[in-house]
C-alpha atoms as a PDB file:
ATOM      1  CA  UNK A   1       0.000   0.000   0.000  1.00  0.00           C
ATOM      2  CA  UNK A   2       1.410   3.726  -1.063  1.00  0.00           C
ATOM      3  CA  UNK A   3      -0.762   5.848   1.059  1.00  0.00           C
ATOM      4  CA  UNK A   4       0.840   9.851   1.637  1.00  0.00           C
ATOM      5  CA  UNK A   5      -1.048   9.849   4.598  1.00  0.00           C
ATOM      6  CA  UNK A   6       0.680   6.420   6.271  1.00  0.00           C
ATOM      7  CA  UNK A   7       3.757   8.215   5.259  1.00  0.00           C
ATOM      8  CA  UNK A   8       2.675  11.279   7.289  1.00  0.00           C
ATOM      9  CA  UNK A   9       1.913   9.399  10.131  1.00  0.00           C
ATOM     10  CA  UNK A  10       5.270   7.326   9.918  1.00  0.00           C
ATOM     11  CA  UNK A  11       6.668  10.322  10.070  1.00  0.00           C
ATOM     12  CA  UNK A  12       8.456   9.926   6.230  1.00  0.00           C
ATOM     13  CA  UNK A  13       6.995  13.294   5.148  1.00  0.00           C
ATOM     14  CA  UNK A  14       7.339  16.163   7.256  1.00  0.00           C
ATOM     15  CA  UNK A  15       4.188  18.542   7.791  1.00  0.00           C
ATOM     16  CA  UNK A  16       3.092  21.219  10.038  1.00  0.00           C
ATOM     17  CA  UNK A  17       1.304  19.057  12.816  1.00  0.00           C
ATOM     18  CA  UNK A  18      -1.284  21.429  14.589  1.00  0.00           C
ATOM     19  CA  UNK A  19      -2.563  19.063  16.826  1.00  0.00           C
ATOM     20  CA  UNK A  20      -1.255  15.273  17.311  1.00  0.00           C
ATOM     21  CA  UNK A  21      -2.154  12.357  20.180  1.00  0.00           C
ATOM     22  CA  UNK A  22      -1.573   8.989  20.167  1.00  0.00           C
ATOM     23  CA  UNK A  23      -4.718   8.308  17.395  1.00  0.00           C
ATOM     24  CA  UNK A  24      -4.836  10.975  15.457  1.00  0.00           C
ATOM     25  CA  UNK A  25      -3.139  13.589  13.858  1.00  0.00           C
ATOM     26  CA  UNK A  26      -4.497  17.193  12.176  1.00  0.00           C
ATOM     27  CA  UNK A  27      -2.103  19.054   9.544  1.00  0.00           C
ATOM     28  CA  UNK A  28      -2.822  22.126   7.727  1.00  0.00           C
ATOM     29  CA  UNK A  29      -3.571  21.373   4.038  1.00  0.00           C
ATOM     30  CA  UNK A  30      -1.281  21.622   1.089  1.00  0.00           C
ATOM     31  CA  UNK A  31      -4.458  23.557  -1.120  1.00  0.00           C
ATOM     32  CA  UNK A  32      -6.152  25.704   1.093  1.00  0.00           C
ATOM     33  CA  UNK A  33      -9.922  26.152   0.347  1.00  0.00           C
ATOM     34  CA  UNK A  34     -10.448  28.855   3.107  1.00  0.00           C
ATOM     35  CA  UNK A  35      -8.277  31.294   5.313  1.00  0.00           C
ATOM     36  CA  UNK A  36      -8.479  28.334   7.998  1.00  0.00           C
ATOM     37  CA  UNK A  37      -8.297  24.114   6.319  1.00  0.00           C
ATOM     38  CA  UNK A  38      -7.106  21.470   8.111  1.00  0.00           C
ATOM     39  CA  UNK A  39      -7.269  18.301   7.739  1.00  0.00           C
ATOM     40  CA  UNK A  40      -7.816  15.602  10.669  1.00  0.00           C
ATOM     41  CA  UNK A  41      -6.850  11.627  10.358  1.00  0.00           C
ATOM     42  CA  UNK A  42      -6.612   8.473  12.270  1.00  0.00           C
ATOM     43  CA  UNK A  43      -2.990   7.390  12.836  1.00  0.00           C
ATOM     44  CA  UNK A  44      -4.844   3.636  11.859  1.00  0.00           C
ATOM     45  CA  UNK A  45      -5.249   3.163   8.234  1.00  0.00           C
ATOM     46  CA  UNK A  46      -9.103   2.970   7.105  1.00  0.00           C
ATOM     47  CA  UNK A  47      -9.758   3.382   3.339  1.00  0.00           C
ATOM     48  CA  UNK A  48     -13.257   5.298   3.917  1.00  0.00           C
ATOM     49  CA  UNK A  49     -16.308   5.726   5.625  1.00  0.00           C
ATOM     50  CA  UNK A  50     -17.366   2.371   4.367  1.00  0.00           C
ATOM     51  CA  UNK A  51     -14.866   0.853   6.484  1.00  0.00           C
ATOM     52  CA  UNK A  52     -16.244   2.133   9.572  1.00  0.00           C
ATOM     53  CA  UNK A  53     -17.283  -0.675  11.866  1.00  0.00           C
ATOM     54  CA  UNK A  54     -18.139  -1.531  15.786  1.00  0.00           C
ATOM     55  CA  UNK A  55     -14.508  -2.015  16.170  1.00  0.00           C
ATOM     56  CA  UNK A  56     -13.080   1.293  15.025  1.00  0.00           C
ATOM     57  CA  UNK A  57     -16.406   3.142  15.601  1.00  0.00           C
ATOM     58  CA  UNK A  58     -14.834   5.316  18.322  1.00  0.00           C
ATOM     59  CA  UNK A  59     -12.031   6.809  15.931  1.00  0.00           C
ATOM     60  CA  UNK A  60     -14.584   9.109  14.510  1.00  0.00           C
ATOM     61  CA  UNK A  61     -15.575  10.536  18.047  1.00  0.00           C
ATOM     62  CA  UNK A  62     -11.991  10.976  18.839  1.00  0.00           C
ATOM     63  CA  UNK A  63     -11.533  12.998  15.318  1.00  0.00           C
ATOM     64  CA  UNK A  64     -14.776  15.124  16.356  1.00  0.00           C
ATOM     65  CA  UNK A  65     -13.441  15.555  19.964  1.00  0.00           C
ATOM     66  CA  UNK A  66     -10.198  16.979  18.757  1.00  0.00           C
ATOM     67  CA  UNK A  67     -11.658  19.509  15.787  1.00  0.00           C
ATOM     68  CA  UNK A  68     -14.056  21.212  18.634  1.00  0.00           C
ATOM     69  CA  UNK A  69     -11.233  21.350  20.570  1.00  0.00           C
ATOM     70  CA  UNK A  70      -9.311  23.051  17.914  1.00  0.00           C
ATOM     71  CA  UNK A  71     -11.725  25.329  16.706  1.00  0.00           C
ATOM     72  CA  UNK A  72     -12.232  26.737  20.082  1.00  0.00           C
ATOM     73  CA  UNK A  73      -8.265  26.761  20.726  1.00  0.00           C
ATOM     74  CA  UNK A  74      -7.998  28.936  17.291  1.00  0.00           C
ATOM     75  CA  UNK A  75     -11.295  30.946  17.478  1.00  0.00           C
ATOM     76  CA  UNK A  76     -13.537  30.141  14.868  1.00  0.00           C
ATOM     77  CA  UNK A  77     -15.674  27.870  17.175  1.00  0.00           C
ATOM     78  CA  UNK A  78     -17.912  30.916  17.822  1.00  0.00           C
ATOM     79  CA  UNK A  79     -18.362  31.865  14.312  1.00  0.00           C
ATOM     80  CA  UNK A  80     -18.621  28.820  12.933  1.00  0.00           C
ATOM     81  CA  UNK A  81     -16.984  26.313  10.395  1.00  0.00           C
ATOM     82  CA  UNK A  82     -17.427  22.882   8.066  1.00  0.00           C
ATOM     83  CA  UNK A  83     -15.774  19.758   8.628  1.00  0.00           C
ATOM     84  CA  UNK A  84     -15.899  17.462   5.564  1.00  0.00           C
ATOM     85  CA  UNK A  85     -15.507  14.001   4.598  1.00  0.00           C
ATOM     86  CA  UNK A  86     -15.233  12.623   0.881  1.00  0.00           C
ATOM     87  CA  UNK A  87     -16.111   9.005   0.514  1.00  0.00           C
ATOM     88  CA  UNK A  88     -15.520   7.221  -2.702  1.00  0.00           C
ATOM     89  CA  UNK A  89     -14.519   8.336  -6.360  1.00  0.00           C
ATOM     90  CA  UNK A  90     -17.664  10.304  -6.772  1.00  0.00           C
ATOM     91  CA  UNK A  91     -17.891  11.884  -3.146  1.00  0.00           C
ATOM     92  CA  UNK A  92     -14.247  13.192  -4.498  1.00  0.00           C
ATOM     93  CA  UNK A  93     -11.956  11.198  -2.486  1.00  0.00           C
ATOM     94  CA  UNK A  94      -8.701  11.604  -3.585  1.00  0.00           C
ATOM     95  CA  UNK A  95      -6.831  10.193  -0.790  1.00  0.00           C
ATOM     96  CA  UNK A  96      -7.894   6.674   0.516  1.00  0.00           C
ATOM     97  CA  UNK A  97      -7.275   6.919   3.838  1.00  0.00           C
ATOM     98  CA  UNK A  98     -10.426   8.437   5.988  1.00  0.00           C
ATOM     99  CA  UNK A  99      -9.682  11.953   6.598  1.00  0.00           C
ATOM    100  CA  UNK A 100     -11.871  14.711   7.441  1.00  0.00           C
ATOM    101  CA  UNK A 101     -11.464  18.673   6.060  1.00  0.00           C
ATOM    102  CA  UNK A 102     -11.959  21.232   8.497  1.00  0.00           C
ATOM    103  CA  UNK A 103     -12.725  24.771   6.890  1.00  0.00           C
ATOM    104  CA  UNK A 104     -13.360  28.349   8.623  1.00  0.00           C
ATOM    105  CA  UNK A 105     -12.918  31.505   8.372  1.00  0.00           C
ATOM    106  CA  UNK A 106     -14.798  33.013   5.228  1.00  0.00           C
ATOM    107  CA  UNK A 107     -18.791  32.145   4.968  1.00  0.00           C
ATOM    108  CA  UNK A 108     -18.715  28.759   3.633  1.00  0.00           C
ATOM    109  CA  UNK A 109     -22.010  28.535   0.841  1.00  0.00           C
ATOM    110  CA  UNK A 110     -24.727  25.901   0.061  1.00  0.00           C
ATOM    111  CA  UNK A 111     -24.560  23.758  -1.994  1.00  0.00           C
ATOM    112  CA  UNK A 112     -20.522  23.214  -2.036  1.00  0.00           C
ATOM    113  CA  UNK A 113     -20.501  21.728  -5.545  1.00  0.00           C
END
């Protein structure tokens, strides 16, 4: 398996860690969408969404734990912000390890397209 994001976690590429534990880790991204985008992983691999199960259930509360935590420790809790997940070639995953986009700062419009 060649997944960037394995390699991240390996520690093989460098990136700017904003927030890191012993399950998951958040990065800024590479192609910033909005002032603030981050993304958030799971240091386990999972493909997608469709591999979420009873037994790795609990990563996903973990991943929501730490972005509230985050947007309140970089202020845009108050004013809000999106956290996205692609799933799949036609949900626009690029990237097939589960990871989850977190965008602020700007007024983030409906539909996203």
């Amino acid at each position: 398996m060649n997944c960037i994001f394995c390699e991240i976690v390996k520690g093989n590429i460098e990136t700017d860690a904003i927030y890191e534990d012993d399950k998951i880790i958040a990065f800024n991204d590479q192609n910033p969408q909005a002032p603030v985008h981050f993304l958030v992983i799971p240091k386990e691999h999972i493909s997608s969404a469709n591999e979420i199960n009873s037994a790795n259930a609990s990563i996903i509360g973990d991943i929501y734990a730490a972005v509230a935590k985050l947007a309140k420790e970089m202020g845009f809790a108050e004013d809000g912000y999106r956290i996205v997940n692609n799933c799949g070639n036609d949900g626009g995953q690029t990237v097939h390890h589960i990871h989850f986009h977190v965008l602020a700062g700007r007024s983030l419009q409906w539909p996203p397209g």
